[in-house]
C-alpha atoms as a PDB file:
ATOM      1  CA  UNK A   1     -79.319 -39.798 -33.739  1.00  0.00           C
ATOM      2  CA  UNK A   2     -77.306 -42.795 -32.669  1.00  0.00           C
ATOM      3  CA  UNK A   3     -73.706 -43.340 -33.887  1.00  0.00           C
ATOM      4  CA  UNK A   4     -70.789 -45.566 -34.205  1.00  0.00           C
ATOM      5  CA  UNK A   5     -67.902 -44.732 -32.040  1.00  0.00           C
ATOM      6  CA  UNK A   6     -63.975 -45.251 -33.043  1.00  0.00           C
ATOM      7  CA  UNK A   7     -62.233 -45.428 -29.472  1.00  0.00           C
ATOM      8  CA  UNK A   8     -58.626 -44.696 -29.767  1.00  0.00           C
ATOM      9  CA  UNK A   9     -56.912 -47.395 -26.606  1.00  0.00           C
ATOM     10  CA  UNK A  10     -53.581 -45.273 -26.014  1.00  0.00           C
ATOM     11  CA  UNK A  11     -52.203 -43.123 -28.777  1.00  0.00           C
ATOM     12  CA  UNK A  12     -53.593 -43.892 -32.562  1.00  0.00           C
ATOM     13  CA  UNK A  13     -52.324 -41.437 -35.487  1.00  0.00           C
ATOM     14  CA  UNK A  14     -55.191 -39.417 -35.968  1.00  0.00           C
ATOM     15  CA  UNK A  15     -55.359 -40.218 -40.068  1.00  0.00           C
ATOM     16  CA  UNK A  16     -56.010 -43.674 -39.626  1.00  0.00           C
ATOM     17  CA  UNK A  17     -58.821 -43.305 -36.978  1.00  0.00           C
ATOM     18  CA  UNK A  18     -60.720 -40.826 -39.891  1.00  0.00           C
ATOM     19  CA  UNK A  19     -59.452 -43.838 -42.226  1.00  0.00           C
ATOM     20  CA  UNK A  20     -61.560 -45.879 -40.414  1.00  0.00           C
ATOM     21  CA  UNK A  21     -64.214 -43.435 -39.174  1.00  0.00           C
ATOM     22  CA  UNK A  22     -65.004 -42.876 -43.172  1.00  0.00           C
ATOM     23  CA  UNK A  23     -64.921 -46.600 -43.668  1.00  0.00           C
ATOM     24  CA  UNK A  24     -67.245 -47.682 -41.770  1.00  0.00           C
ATOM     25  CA  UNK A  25     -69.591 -44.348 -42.287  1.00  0.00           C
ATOM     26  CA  UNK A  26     -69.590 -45.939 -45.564  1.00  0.00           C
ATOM     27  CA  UNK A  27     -69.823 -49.917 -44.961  1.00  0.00           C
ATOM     28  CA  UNK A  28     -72.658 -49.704 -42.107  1.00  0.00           C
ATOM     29  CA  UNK A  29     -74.042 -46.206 -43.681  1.00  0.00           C
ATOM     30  CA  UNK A  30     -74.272 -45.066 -39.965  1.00  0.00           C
ATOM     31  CA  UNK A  31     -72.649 -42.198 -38.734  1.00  0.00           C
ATOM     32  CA  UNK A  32     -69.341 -42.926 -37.115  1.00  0.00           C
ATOM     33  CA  UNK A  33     -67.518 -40.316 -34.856  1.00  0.00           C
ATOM     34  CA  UNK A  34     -63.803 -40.384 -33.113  1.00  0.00           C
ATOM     35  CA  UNK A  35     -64.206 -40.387 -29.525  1.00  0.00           C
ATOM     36  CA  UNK A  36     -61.596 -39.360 -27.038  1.00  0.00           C
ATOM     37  CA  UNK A  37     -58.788 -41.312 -26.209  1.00  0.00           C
ATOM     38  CA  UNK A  38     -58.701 -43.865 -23.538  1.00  0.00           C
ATOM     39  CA  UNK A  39     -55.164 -44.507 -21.630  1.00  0.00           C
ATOM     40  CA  UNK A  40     -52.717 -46.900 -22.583  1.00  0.00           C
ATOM     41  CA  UNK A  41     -54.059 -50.502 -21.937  1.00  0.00           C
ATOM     42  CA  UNK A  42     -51.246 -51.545 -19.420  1.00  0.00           C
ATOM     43  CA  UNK A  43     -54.041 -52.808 -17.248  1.00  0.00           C
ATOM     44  CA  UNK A  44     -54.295 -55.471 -19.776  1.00  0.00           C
ATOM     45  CA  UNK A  45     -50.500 -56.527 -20.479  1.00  0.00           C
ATOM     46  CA  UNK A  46     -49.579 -60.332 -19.516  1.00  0.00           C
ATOM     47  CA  UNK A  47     -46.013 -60.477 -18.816  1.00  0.00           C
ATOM     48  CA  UNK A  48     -45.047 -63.944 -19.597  1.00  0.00           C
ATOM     49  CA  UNK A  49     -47.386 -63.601 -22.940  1.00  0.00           C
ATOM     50  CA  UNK A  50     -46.118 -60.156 -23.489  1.00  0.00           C
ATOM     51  CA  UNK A  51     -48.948 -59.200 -25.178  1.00  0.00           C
ATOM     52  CA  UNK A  52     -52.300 -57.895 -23.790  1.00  0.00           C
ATOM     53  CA  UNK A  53     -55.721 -59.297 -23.247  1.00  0.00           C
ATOM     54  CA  UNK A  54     -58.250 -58.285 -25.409  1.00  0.00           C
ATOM     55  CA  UNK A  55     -60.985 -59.098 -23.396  1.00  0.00           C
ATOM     56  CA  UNK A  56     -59.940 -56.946 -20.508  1.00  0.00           C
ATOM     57  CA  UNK A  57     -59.525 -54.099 -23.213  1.00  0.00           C
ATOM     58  CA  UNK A  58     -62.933 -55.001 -24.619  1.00  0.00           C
ATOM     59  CA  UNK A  59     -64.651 -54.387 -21.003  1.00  0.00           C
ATOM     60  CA  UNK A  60     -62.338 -50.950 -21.057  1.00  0.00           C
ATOM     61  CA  UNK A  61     -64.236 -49.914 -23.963  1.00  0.00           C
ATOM     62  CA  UNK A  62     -67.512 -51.595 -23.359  1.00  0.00           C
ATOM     63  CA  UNK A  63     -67.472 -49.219 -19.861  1.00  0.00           C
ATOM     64  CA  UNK A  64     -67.926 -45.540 -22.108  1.00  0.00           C
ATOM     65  CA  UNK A  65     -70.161 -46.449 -24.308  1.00  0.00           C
ATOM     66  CA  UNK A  66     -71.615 -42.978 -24.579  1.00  0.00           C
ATOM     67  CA  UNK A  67     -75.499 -42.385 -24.843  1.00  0.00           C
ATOM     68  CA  UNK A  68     -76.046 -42.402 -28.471  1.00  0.00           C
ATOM     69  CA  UNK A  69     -73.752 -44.954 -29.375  1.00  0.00           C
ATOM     70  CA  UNK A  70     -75.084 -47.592 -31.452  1.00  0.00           C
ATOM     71  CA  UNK A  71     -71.890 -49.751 -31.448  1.00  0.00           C
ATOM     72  CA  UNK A  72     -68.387 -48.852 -30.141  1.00  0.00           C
ATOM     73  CA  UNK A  73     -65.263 -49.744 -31.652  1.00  0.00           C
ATOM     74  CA  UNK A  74     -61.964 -49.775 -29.073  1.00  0.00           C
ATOM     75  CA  UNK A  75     -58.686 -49.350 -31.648  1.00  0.00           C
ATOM     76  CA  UNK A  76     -55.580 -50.352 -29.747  1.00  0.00           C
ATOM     77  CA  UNK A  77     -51.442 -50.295 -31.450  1.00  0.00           C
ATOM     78  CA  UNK A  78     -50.763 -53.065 -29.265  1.00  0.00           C
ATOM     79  CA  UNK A  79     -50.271 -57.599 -29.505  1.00  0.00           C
ATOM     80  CA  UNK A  80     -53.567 -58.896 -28.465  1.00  0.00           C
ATOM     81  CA  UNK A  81     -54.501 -62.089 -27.656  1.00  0.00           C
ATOM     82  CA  UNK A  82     -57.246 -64.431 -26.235  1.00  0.00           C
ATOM     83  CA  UNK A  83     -56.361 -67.771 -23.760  1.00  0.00           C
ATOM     84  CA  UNK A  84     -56.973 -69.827 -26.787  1.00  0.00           C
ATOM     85  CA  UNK A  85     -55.370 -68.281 -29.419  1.00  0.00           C
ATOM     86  CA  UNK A  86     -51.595 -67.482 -30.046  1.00  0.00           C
ATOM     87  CA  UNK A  87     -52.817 -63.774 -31.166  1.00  0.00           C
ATOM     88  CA  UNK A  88     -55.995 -61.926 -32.088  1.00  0.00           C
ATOM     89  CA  UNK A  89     -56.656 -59.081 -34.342  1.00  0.00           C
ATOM     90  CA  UNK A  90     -59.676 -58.428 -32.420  1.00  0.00           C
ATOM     91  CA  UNK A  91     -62.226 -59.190 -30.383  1.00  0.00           C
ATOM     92  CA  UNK A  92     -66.196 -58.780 -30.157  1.00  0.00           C
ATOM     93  CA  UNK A  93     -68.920 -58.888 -28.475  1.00  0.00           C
ATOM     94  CA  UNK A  94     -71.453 -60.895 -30.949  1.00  0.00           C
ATOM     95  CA  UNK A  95     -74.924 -59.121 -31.154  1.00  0.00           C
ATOM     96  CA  UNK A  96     -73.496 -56.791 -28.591  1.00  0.00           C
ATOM     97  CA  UNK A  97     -72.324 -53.307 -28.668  1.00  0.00           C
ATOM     98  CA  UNK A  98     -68.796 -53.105 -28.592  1.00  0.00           C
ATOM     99  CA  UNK A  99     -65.431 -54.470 -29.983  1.00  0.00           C
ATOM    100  CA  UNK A 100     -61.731 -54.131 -30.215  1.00  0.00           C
ATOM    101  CA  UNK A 101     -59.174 -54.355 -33.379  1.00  0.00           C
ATOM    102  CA  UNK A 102     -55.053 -53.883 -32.723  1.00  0.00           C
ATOM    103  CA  UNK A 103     -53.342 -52.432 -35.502  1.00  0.00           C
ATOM    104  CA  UNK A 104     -50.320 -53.906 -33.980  1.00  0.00           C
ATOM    105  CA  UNK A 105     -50.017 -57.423 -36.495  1.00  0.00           C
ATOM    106  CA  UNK A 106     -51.104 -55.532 -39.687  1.00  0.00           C
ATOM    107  CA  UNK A 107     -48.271 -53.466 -40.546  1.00  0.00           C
ATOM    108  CA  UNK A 108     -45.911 -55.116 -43.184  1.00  0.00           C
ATOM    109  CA  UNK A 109     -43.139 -53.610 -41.267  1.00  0.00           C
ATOM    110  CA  UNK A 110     -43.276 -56.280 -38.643  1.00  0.00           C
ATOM    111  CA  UNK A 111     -43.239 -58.806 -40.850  1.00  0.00           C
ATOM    112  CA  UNK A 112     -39.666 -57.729 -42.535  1.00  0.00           C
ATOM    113  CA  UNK A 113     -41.372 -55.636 -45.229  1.00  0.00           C
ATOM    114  CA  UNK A 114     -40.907 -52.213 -45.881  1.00  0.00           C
ATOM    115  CA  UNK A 115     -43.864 -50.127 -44.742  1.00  0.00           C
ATOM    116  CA  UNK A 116     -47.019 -50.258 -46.903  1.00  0.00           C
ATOM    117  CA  UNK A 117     -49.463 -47.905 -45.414  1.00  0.00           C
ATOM    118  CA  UNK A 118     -51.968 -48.317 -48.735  1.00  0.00           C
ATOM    119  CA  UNK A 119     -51.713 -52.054 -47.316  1.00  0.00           C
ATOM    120  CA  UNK A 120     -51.876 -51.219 -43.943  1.00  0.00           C
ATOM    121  CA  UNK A 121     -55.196 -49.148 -44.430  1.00  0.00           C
ATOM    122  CA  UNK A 122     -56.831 -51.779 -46.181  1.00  0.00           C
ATOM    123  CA  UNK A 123     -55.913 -54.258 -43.483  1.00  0.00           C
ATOM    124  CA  UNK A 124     -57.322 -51.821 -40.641  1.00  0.00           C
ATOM    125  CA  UNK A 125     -60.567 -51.702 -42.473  1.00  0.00           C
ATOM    126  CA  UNK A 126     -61.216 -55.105 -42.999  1.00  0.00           C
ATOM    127  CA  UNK A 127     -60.479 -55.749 -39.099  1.00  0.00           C
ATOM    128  CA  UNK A 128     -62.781 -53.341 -38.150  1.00  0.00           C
ATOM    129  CA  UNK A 129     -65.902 -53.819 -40.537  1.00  0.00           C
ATOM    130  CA  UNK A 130     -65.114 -57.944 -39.232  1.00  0.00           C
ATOM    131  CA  UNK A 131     -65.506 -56.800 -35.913  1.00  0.00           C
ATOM    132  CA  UNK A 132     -68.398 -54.636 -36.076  1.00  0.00           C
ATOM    133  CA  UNK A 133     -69.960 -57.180 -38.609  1.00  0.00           C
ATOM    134  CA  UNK A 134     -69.921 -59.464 -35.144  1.00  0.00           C
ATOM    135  CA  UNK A 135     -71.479 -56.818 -33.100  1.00  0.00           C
ATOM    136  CA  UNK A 136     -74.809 -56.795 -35.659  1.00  0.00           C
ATOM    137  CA  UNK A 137     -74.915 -60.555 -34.943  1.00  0.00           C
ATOM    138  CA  UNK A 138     -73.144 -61.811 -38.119  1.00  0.00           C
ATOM    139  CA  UNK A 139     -70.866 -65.083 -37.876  1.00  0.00           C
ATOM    140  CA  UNK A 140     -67.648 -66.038 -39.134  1.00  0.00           C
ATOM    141  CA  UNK A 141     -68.247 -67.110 -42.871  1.00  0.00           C
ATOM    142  CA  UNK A 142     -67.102 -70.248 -44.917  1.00  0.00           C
ATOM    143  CA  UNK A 143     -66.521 -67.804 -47.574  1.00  0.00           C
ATOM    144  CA  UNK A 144     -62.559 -66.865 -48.150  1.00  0.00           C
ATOM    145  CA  UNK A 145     -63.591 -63.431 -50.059  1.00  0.00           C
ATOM    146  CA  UNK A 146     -65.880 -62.467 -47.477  1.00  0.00           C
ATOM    147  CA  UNK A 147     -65.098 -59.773 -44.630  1.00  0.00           C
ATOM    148  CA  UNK A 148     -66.566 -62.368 -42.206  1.00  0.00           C
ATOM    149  CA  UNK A 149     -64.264 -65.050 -42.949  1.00  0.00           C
ATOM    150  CA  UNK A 150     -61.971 -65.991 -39.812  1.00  0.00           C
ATOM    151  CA  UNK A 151     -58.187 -64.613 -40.015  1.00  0.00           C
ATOM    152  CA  UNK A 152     -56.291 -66.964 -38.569  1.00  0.00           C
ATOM    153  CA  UNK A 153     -53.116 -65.350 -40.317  1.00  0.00           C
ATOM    154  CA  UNK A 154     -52.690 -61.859 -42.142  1.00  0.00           C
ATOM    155  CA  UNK A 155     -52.638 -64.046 -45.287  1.00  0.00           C
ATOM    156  CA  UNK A 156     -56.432 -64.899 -44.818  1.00  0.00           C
ATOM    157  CA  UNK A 157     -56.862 -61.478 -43.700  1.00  0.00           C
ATOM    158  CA  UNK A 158     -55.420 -60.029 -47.051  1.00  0.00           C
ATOM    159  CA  UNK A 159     -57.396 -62.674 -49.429  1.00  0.00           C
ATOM    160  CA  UNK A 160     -60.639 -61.541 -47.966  1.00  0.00           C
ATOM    161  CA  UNK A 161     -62.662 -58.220 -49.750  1.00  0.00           C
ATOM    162  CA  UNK A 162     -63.762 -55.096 -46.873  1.00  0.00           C
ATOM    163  CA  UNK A 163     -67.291 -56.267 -47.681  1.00  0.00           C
ATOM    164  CA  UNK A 164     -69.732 -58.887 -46.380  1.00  0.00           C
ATOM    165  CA  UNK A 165     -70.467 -61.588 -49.231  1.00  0.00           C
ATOM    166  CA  UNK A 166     -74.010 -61.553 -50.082  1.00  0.00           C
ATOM    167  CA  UNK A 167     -75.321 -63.951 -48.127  1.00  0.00           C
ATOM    168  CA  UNK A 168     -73.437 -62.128 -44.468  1.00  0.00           C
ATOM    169  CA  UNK A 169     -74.604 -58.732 -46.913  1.00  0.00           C
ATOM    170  CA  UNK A 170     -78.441 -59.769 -46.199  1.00  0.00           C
ATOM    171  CA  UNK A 171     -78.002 -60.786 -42.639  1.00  0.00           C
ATOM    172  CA  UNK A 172     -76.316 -57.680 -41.493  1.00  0.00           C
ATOM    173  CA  UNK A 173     -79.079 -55.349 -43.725  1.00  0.00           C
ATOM    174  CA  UNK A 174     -81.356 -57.217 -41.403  1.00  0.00           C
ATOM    175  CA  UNK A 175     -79.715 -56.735 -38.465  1.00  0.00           C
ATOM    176  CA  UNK A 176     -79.392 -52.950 -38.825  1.00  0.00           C
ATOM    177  CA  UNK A 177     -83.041 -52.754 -39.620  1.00  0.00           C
ATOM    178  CA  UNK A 178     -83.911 -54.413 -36.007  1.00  0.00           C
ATOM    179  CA  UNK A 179     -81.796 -51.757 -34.315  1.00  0.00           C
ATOM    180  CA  UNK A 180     -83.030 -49.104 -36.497  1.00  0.00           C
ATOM    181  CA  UNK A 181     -81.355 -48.377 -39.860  1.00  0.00           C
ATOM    182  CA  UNK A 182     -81.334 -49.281 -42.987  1.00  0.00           C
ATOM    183  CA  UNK A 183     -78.777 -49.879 -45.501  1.00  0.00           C
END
């Protein structure tokens, strides 16, 4: 049996790691299991960004990819970013087998809200199934609604459903069938 692995990066509250394990048990109908922590990703911190690669966190992950992992999913608390961008909420390898969200930029708490951890949750979900969606080959999508559309801001991120639109739906059903499963 192969399985999708949630990789804490540094220390992750254990309730939303099974938040997220059950989430995408359910999305990719898969198996999903919490591995063991890695360290802290100072290795990846850029001090004149002051915020951390996500690429070099990525690799991190990418490097314990245990035998019967069918995808691996890194799950850092820290500001990501890419050369290109300003920030990231994650990063993945498309069509290959592992990827990174930061829960860092989706707490309302940052943002001058109080905390809102229904709202958090939902946010943490939709980063991850957009991730993974990546890793079984799918694009980013025109569609706002759809969990493949590209957050460039936590607005778009909050618009946008947990699930694939039906068009991304068919793709990934297809990709899961070349690797195996079936939805």
């Amino acid at each position: 049996m192969r399985y999708i692995y949630v990789v804490p990066v540094g220390e992750i509250e254990q309730d939303i790691l099974e938040t997220l394990r059950e989430a995408i048990e359910k999305r990719f109908k898969v198996k999903c299991k919490v591995a063991d922590p890695l360290e802290h990703p100072g290795y990846a911190y850029d001090s004149h960004r002051r915020q951390y690669g996500s690429t070099a966190i990525l690799r991190k992950v990418k490097s314990i990819l245990p035998r019967d992992a069918l995808r691996v999913l890194g799950v850092a608390d820290v500001d990501l970013y890419v050369p290109e961008l300003n920030f990231v909420f994650g990063e993945a390898e498309i069509g290959g087998e592992s990827a990174v969200i930061s829960l860092y930029r989706l707490r309302p708490e940052l943002y001058s809200s109080s905390p809102d951890e229904k709202l958090f949750r939902i946010r943490a979900i939709k980063e991850a199934v957009h991730e993974l969606g990546h890793t079984f080959s799918l694009r980013h999508c025109p569609d706002p609604k759809c969990v493949m559309h590209f957050s460039n801001s936590l607005a778009d991120t909050d618009i946008k459903s947990t699930d694939p639109c039906p068009r991304c739906e068919s793709e990934l059903s297809l990709s899961l069938e070349r690797v195996g499963f079936w939805v």
